[in-house]
N, C-alpha and C. Protein backbone atom coordinates (compact mmCIF):
# COMPACT_ATOMS: atom_id res chain seq x y z
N UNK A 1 219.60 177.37 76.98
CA UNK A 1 218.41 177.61 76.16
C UNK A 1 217.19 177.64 77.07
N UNK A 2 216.71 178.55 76.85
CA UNK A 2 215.69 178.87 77.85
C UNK A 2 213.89 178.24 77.36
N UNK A 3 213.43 177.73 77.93
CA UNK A 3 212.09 177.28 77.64
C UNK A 3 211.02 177.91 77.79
N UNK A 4 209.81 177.87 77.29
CA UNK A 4 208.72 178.88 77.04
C UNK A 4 208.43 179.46 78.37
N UNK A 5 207.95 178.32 79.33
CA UNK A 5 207.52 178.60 80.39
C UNK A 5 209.10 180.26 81.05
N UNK A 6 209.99 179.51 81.15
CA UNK A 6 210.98 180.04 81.84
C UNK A 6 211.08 181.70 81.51
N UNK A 7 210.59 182.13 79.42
CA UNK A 7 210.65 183.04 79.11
C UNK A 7 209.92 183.70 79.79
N UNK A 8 208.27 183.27 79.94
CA UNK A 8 207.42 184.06 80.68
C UNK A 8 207.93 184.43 82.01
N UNK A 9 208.52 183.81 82.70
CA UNK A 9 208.87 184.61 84.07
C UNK A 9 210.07 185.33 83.79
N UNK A 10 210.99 185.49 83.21
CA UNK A 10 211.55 186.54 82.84
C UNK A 10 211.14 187.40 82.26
N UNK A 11 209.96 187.66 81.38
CA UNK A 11 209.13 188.42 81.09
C UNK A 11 208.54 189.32 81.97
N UNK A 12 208.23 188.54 82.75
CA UNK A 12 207.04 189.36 83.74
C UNK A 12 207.79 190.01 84.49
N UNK A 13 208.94 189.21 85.44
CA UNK A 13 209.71 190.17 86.11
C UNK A 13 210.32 191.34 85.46
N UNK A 14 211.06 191.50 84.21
CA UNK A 14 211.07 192.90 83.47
C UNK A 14 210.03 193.44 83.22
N UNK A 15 208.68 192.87 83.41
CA UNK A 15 208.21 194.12 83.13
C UNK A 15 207.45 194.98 84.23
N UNK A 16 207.24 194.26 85.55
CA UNK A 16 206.94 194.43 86.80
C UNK A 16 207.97 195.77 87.56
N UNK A 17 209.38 195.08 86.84
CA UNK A 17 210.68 195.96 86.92
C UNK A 17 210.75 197.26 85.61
N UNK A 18 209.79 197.55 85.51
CA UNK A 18 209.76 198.24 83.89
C UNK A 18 211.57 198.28 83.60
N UNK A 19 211.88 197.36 82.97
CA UNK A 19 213.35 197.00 82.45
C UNK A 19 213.29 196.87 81.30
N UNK A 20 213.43 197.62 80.50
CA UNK A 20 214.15 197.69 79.30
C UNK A 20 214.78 196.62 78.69
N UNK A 21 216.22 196.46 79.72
CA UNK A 21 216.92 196.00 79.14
C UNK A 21 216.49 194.04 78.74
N UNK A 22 216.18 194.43 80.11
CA UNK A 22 215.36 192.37 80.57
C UNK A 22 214.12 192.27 79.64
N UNK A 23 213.44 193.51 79.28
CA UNK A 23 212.29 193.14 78.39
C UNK A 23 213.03 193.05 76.67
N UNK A 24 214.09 193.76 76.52
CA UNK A 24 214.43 193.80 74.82
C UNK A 24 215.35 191.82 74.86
N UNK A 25 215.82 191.47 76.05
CA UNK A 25 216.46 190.79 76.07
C UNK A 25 215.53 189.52 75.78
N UNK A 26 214.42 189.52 75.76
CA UNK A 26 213.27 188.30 75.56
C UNK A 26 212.25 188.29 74.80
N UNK A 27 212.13 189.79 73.81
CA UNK A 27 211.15 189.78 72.99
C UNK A 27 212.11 189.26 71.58
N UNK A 28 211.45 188.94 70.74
CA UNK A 28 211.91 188.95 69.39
C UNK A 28 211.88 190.05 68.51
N UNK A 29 212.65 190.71 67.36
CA UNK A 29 212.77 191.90 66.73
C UNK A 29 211.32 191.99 66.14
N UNK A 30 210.63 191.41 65.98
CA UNK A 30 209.16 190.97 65.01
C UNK A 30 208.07 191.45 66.05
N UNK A 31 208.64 191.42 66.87
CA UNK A 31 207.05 191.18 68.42
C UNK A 31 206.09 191.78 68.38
N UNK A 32 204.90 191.71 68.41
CA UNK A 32 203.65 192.25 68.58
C UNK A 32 202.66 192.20 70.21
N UNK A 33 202.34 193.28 70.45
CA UNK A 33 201.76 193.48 72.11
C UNK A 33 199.74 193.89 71.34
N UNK A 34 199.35 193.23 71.62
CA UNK A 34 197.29 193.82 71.96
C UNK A 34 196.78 193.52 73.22
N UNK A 35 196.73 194.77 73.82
CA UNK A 35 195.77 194.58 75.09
C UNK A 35 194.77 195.53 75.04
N UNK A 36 193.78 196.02 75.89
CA UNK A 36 192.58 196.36 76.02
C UNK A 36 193.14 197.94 75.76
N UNK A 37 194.14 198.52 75.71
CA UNK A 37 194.53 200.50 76.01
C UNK A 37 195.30 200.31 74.87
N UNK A 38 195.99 199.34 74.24
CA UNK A 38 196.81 199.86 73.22
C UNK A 38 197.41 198.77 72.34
N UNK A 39 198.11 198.77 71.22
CA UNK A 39 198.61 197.99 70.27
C UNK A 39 200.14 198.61 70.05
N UNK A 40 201.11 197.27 69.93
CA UNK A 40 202.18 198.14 69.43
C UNK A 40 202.98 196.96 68.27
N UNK A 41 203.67 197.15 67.79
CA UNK A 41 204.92 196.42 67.02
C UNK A 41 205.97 196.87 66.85
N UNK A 42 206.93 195.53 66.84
CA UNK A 42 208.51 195.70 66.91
C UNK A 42 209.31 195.80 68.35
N UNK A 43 209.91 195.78 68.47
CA UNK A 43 210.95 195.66 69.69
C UNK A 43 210.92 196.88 70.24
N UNK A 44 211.59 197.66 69.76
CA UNK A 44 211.34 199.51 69.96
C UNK A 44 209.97 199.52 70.62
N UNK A 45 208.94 199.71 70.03
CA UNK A 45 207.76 200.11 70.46
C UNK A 45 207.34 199.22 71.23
N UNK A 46 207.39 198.23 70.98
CA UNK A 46 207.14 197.23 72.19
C UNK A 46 207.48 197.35 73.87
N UNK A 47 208.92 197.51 73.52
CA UNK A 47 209.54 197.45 74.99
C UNK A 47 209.51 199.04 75.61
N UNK A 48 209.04 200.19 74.72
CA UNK A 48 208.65 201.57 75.19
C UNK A 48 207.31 201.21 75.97
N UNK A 49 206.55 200.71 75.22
CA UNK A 49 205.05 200.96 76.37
C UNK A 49 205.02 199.94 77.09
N UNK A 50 205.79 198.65 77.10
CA UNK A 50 205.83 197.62 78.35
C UNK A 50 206.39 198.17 79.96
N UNK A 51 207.54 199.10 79.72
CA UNK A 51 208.04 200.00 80.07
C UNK A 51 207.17 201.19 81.13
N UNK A 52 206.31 201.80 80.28
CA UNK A 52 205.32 202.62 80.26
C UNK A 52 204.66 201.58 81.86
N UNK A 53 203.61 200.44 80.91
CA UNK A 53 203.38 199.68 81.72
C UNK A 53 203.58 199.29 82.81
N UNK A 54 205.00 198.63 82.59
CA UNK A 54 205.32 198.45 83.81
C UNK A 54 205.91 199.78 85.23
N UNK A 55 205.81 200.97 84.66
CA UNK A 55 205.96 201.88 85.70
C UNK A 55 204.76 202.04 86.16
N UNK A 56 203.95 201.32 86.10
CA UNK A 56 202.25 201.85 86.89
C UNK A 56 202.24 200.31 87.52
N UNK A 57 202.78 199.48 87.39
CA UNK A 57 202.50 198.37 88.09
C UNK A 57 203.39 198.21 89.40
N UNK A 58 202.17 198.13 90.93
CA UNK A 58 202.59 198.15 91.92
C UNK A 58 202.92 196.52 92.47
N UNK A 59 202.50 196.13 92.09
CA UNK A 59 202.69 194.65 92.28
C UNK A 59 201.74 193.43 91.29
N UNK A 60 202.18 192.02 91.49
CA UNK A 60 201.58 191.19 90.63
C UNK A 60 202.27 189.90 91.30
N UNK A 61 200.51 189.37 91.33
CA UNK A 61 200.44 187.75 92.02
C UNK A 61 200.25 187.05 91.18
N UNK A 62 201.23 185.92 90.56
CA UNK A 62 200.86 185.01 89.19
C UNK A 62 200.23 184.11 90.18
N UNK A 63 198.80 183.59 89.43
CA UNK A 63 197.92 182.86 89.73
C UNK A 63 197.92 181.27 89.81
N UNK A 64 198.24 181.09 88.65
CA UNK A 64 198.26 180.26 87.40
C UNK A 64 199.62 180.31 86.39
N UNK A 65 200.08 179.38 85.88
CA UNK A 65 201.11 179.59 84.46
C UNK A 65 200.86 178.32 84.23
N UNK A 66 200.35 178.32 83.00
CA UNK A 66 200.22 177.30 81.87
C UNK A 66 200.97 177.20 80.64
N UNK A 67 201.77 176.16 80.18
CA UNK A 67 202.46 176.53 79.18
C UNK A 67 202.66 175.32 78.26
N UNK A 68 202.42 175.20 77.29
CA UNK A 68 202.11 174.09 75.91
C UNK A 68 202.81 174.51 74.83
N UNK A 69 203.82 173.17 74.61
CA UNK A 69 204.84 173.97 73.44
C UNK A 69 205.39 175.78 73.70
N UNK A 70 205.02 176.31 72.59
CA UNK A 70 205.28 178.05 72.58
C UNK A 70 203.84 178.97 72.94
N UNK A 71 203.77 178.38 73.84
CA UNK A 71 202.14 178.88 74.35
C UNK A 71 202.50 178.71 75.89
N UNK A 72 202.13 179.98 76.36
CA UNK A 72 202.58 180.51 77.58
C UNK A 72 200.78 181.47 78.22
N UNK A 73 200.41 180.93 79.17
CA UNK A 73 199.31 181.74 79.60
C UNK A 73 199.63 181.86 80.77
N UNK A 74 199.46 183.35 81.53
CA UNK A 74 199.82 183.48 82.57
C UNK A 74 198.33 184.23 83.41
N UNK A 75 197.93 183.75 84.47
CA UNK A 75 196.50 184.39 85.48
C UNK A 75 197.07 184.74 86.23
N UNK A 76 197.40 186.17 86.58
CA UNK A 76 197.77 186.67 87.93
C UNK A 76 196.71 188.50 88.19
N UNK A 77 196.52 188.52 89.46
CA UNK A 77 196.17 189.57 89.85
C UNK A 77 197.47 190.56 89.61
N UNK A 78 197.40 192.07 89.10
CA UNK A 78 198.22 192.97 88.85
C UNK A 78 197.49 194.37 89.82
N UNK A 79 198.25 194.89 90.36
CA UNK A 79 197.68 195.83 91.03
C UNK A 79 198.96 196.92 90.83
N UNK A 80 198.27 198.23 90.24
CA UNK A 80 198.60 199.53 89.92
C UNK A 80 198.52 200.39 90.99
N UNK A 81 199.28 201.20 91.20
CA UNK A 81 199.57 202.22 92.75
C UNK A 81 198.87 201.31 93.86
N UNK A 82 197.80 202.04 94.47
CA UNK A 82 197.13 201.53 95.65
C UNK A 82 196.21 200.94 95.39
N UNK A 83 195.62 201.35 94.20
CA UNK A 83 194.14 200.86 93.82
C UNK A 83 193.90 199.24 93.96
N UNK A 84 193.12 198.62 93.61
CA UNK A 84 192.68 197.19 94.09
C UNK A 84 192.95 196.16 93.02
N UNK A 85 193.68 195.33 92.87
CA UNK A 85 194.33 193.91 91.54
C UNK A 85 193.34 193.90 90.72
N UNK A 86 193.40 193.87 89.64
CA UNK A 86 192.82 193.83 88.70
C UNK A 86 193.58 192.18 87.82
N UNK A 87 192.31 191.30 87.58
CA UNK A 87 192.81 189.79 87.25
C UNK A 87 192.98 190.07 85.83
N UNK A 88 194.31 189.58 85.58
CA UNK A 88 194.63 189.72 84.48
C UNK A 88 195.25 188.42 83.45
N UNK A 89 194.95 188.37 82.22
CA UNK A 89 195.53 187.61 81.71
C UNK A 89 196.59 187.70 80.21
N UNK A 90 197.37 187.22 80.48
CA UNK A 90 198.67 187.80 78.98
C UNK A 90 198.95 186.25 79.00
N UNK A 91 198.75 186.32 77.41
CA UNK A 91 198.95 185.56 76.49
C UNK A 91 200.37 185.30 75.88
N UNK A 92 201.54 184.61 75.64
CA UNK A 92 202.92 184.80 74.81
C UNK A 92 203.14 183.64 73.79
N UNK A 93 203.64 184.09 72.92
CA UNK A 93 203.79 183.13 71.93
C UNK A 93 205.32 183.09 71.57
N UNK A 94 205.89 182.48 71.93
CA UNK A 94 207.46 181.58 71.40
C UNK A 94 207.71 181.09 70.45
N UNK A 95 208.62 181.70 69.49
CA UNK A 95 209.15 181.41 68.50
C UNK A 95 210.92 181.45 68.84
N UNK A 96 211.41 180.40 67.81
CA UNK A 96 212.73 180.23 68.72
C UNK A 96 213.35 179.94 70.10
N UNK A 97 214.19 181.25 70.61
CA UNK A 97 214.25 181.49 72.36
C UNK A 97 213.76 182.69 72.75
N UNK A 98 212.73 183.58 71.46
CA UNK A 98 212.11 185.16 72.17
C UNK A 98 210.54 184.66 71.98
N UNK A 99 210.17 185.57 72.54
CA UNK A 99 208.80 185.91 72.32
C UNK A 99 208.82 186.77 71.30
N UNK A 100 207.16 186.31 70.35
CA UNK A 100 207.11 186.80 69.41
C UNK A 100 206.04 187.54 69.30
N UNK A 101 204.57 187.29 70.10
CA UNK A 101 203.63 188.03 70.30
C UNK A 101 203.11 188.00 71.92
N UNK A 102 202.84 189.04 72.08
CA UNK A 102 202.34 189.13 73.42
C UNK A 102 200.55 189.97 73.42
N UNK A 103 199.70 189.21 74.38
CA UNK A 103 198.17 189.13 74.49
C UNK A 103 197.40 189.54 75.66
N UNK A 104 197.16 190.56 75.92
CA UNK A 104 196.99 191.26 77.21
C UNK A 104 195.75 191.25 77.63
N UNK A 105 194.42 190.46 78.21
CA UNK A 105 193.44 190.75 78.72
C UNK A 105 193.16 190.92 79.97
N UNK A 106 192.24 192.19 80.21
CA UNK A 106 191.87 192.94 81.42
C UNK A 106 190.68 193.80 81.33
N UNK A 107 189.71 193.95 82.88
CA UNK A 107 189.27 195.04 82.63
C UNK A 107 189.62 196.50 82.65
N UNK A 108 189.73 197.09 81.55
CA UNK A 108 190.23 198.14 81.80
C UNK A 108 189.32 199.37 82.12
N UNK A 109 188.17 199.53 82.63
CA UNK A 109 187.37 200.34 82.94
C UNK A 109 188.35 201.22 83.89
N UNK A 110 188.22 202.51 83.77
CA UNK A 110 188.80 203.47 84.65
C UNK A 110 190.46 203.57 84.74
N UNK A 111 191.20 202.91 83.55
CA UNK A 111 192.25 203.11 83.45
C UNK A 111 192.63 204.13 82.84
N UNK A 112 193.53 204.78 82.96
CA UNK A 112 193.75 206.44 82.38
C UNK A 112 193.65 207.54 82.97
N UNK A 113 192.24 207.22 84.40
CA UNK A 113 191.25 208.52 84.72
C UNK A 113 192.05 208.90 85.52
């Protein structure tokens, strides 16, 4: 049985790994994603744009991991192709042994262009 904290780093590594399989394997069927570019729900849609996500992510330095009960905060710099880390923070919420919502803050100025 895996513990909150533990989910988040399996989390992150699927999604660093844009993995599918490692990301459907830790969300819950219910899951909800809000970050600064987009909103999604459900497992399906969820693990499509984490996916998405994680194919633009060139690397990621966890900072920080804080974790209280089903409360998981993670501070790490994320850096996309070459460009320069952008500090980021994602939020997870644990229900059961999945994650049930996930909380994405960043600046996203100039993402997309």
């Amino acid at each position: 049985m895996a513990n909150a904290e533990q989910l988040a780093e399996r989390f992150h590594a699927a999604l660093s790994a844009a993995d599918a399989e490692g990301l459907r394997g830790v969300l819950a069927d219910e899951v909800t994603f809000e970050g600064p570019v987009a909103k999604a729900s459900g497992v399906a849609e969820c693990v499509a744009g984490l996916v998405e996500m994680g194919r633009m992510i060139s690397g990621e330095r966890v900072e920080v991991r804080l974790a209280e009960g089903e409360n998981v905060l993670t501070w790490s710099t994320v850096r996309a192709g070459d460009g320069p880390g952008r500090p980021t923070v994602t939020w997870l919420r644990v229900g059961g042994e999945r994650i049930t919502a996930i909380r994405t803050v960043f600046d996203a100025r100039g993402v997309g262009r």
